[in-house]
Protein backbone atom coordinates (compact mmCIF):
# COMPACT_ATOMS: atom_id res chain seq x y z
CA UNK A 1 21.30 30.73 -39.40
CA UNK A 2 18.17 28.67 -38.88
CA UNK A 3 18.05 25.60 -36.42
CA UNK A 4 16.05 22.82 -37.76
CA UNK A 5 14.82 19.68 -35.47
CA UNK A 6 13.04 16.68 -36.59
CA UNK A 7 11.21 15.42 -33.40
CA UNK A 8 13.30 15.52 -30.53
CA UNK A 9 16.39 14.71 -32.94
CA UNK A 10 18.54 18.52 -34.03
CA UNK A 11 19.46 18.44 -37.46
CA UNK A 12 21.42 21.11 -37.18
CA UNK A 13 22.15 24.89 -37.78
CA UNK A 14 21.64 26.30 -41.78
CA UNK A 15 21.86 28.83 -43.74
CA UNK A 16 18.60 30.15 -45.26
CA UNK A 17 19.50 29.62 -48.47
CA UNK A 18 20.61 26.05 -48.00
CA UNK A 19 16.99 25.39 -46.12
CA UNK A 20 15.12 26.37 -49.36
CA UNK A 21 17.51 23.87 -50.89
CA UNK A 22 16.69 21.13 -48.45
CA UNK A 23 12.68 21.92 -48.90
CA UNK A 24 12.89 21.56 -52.45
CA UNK A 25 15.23 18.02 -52.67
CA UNK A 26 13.27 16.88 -49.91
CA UNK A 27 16.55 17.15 -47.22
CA UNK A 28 13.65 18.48 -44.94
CA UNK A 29 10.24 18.25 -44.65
CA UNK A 30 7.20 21.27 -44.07
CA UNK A 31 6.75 19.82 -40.28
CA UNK A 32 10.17 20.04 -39.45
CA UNK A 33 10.40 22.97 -36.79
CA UNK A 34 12.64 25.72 -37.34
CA UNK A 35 14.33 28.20 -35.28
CA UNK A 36 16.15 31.78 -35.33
CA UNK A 37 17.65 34.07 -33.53
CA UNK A 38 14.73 36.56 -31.30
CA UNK A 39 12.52 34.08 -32.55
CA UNK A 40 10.24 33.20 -29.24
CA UNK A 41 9.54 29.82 -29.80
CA UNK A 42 10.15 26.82 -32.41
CA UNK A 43 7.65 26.66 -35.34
CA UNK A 44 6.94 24.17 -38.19
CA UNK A 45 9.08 25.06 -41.71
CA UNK A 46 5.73 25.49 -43.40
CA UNK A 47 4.92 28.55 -41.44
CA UNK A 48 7.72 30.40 -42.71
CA UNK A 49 6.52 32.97 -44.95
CA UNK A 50 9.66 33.12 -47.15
CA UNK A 51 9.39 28.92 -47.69
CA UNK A 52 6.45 29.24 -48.86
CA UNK A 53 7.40 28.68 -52.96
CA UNK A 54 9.94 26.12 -51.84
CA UNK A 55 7.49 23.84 -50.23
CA UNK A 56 4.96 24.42 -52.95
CA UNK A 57 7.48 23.56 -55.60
CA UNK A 58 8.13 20.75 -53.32
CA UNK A 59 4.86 19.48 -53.58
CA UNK A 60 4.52 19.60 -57.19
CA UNK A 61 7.99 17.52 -57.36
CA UNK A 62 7.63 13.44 -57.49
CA UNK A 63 8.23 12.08 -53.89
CA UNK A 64 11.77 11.75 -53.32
CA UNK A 65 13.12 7.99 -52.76
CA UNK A 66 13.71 7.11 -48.64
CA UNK A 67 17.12 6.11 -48.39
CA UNK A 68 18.01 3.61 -45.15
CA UNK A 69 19.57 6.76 -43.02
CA UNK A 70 16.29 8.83 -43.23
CA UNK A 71 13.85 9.15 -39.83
CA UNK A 72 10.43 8.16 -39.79
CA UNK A 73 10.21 9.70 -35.90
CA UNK A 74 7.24 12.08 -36.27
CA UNK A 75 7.64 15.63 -35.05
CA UNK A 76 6.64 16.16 -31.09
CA UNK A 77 3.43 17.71 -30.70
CA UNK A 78 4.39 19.98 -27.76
CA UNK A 79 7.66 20.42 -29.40
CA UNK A 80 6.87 24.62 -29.80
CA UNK A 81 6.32 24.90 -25.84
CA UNK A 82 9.11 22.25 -24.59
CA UNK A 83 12.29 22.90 -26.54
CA UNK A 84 14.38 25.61 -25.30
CA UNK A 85 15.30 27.56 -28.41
CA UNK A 86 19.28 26.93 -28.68
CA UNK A 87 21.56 29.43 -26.74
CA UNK A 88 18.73 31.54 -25.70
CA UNK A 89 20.07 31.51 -22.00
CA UNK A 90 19.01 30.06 -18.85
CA UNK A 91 16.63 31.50 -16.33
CA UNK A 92 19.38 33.10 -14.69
CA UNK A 93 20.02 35.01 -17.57
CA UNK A 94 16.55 36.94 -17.24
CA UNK A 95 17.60 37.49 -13.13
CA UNK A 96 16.28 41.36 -14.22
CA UNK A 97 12.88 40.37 -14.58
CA UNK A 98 12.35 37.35 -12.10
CA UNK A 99 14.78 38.01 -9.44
CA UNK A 100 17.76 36.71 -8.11
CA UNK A 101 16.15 33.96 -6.02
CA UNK A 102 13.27 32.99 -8.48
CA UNK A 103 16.11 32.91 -11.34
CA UNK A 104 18.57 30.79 -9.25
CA UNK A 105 15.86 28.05 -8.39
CA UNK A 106 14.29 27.82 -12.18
CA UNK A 107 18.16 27.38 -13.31
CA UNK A 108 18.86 24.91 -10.37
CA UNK A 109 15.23 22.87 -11.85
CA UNK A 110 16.47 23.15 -15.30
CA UNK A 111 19.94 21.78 -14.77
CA UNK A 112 19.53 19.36 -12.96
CA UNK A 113 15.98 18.05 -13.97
CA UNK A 114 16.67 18.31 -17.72
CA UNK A 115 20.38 18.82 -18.45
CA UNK A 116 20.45 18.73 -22.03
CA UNK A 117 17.67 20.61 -22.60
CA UNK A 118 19.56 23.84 -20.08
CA UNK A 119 22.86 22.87 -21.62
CA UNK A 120 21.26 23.39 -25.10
CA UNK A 121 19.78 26.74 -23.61
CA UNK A 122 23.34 28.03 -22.48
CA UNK A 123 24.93 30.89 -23.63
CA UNK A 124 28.33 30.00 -24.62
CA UNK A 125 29.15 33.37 -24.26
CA UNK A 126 28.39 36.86 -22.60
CA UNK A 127 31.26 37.23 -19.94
CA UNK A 128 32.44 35.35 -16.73
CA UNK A 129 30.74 37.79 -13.95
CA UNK A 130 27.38 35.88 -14.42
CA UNK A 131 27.97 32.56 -14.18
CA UNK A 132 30.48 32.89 -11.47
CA UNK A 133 27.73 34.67 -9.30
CA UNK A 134 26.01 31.84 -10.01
CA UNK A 135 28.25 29.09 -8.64
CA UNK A 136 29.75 31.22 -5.72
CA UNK A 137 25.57 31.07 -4.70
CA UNK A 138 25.01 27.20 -5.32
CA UNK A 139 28.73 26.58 -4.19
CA UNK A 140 28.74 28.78 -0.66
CA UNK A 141 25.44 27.50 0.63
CA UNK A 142 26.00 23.88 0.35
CA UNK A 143 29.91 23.82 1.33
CA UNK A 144 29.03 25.96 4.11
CA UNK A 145 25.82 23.90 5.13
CA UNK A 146 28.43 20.97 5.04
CA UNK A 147 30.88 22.10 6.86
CA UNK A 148 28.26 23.56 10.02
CA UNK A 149 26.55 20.66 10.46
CA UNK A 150 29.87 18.32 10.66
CA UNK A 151 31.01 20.87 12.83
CA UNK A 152 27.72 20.81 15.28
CA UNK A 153 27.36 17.19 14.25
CA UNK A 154 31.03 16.61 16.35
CA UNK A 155 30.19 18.39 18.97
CA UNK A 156 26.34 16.81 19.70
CA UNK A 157 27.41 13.46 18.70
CA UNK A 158 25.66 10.78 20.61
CA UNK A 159 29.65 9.86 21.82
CA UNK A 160 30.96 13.60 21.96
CA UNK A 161 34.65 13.76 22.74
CA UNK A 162 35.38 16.00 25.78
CA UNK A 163 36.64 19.65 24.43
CA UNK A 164 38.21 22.07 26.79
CA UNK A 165 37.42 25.81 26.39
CA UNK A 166 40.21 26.50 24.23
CA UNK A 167 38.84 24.07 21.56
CA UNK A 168 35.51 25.53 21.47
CA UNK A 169 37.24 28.39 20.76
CA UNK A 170 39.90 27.37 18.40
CA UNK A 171 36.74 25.93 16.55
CA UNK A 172 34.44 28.71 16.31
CA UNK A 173 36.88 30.61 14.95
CA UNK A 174 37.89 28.40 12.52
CA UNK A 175 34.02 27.95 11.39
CA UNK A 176 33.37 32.15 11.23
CA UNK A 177 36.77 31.82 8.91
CA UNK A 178 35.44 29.76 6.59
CA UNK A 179 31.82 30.99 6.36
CA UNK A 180 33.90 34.31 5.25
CA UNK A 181 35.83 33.03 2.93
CA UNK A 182 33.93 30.52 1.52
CA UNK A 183 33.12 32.48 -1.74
CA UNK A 184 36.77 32.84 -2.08
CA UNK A 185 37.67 29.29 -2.24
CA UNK A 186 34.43 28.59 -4.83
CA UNK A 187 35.78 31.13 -6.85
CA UNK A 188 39.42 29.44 -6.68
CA UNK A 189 38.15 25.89 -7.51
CA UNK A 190 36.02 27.01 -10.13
CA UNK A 191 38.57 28.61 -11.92
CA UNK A 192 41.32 26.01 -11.22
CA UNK A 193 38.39 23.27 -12.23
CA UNK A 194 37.66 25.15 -15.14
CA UNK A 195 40.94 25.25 -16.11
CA UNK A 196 42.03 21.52 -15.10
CA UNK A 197 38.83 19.98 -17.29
CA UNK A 198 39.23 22.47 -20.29
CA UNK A 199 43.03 21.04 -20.78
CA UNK A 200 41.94 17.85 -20.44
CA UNK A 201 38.71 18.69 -23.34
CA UNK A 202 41.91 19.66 -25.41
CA UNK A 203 43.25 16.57 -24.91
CA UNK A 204 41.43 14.49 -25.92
CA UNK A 205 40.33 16.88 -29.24
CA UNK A 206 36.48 17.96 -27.87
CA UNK A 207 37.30 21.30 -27.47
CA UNK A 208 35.60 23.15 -29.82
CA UNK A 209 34.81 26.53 -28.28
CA UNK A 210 36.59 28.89 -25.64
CA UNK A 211 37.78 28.25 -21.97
CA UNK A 212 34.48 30.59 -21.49
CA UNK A 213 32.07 27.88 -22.97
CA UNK A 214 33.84 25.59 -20.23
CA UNK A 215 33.80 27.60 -17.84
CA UNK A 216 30.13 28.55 -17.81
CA UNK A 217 29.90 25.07 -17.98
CA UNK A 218 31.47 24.23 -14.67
CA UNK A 219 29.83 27.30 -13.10
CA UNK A 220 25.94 26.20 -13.88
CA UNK A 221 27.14 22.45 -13.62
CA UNK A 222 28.71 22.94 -9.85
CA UNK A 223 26.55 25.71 -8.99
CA UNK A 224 23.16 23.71 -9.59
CA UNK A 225 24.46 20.24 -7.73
CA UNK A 226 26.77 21.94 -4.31
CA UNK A 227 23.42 22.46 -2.55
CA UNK A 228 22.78 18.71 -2.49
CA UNK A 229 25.19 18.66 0.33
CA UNK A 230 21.99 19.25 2.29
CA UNK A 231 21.42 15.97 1.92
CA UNK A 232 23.07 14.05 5.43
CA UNK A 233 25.68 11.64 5.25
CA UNK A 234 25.48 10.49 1.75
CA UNK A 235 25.67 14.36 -0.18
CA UNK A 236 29.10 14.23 -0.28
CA UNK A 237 28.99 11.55 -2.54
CA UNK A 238 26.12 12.42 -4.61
CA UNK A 239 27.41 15.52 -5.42
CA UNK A 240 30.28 13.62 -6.87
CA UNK A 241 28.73 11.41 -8.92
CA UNK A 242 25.99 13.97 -10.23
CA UNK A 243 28.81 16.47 -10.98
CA UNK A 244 30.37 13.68 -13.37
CA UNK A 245 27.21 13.49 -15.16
CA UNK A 246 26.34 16.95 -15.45
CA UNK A 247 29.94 18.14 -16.48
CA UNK A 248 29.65 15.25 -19.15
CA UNK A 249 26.16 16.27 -20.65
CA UNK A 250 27.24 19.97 -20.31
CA UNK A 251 30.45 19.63 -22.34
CA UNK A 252 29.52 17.49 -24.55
CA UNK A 253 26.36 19.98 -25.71
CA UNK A 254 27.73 23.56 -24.88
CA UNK A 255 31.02 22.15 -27.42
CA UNK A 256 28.77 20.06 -29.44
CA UNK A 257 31.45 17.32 -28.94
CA UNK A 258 30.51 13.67 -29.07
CA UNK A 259 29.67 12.16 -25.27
CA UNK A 260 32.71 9.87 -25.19
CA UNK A 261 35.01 12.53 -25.30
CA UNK A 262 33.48 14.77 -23.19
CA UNK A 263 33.44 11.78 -20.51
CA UNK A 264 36.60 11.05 -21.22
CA UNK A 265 37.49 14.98 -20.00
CA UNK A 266 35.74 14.64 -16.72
CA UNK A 267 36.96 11.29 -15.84
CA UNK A 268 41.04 12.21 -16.98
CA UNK A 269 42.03 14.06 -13.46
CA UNK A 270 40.00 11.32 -11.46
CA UNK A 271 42.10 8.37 -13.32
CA UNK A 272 45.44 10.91 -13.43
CA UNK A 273 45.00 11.41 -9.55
CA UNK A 274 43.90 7.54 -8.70
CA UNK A 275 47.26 6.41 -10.75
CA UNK A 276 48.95 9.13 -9.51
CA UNK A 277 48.13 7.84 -5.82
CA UNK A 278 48.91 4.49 -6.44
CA UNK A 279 51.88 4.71 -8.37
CA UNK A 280 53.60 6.63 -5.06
CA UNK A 281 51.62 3.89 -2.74
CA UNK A 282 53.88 1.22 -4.70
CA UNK A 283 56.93 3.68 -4.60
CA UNK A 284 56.58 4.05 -0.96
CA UNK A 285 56.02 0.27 -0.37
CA UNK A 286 59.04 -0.98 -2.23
CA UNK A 287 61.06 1.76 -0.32
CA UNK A 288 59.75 0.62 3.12
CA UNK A 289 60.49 -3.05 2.42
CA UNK A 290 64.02 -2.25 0.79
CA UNK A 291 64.73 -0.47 4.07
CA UNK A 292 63.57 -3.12 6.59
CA UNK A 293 65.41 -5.46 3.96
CA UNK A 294 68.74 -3.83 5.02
CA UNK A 295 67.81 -4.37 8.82
């Protein structure tokens, strides 16, 4: 299969035979960039040796009519060097070479500086061990960043409360508790989140690979965006709203689903849970004034 690109547009995946095709009617054009499998990098059509008759018979051919739905968006220039060839991995697939640390930041760059681009990049498969390392990593260090300085942030407050000696124990217990277990509960949610917005990709018909695809998904996705808890006071919530975009981008590429849908997945718990909520809010209410009713 070859992957052909017309500027920063994807054309989509062919078979050789159906390239030579598309040279000769005109379907694609010599500077159309091409890509295969252990190929390093993208390169123009016309510097495949085997489409070499195809374009020449193409240029002997009258000029083929432009029809309204053709592209006149020329090819990028540093197109070879900037587009990741598709599902030839992320950084932290090459961990070997560059290191866990070096790997981890170059992924954590890529995702969340261009997210279509990594997403592109992904492997949809290749087992669940890797990306899971992955997100326990990004996942740990900013839940447990989170969680230590609300915990120091109570007790150094400019207004502390007064704690007896038992609380300061009770407490640093509880905080050695979770810095141990911490990877446990990362690898929990992912899998339970994995699960939750795979259903939902079902759903509403954008699934179109494995609960792996999603899954690697939600690992890179979360894994890349949990250490903006760093951030004071607002990270909470800008993990939230980055996670909404990244899950959409990634699901929508890694499935090559349309964006709508793949929105539509990451937004179904949050509106299931928000009706959910208010649906027993209004159950509770017209109990409580039924009962004070009958006083």
């Amino acid at each position: 299969m070859i992957h052909v690109s017309r500027g920063a547009m994807s054309l989509g995946a062919f078979p050789e035979e159906q390239v030579r095709e598309g040279l000769r009617s005109g379907r694609f054009i010599p500077s159309d960039l091409g890509w295969r499998e252990n190929m390093e990098a993208w390169r123009a059509l016309s510097q495949f040796p085997e489409f070499a008759a195809d374009i020449a018979a193409a240029a002997a051919a009258p000029p083929p009519q432009i029809g309204p739905t053709s592209t006149s968006t020329p090819p990028l220039v540093g197109a070879t060097l900037e587009t990741p060839a598709p599902r030839s991995g992320l950084p932290w697939d090459e961990r070997q070479q560059k290191g866990i640390f070096n790997a981890f930041i170059e992924t954590l760059q890529m995702v969340l500086s261009k997210p279509t681009a990594a997403f592109t990049a992904m492997k949809r498969e290749g087992g669940l061990g890797e990306p899971l390392l992955y997100a326990v990593i990004g996942g740990s260090f900013g839940a447990v960043f989170a969680f230590v300085y609300n915990f120091v942030f109570r007790r150094f407050a400019l207004f502390p409360t007064r704690h007896t000696a038992f609380d300061h124990v009770v407490g640093g217990i509880g905080l050695v508790l979770v810095l141990i277990l911490m990877p446990l509960f990362v690898v929990i949610g992912t899998f339970i989140g994995s699960a939750i917005y795979h259903v939902c990709l079902m759903i509403v018909g954008g699934a179109k690979q494995s609960f792996e695809t999603t899954f690697r998904v939600i690992c890179f996705g979360g894994g890349s965006v949990s250490p903006l808890l760093v951030v004071p006071v607002c990270g909470g919530l800008i993990v939230l709203i980055w996670k909404i975009v990244l899950y959409s981008i990634g699901l929508a590429r890694a499935h090559e689903t349309d964006t709508g849908r793949a929105v539509l997945a990451v937004l179904l718990p949050l509106i299931v849970c928000c009706g959910g909520g208010l649906l027993l809010a209004i159950m509770f209410g017209a109990i409580g004034a039924w009962s004070a009713s009958q006083h």
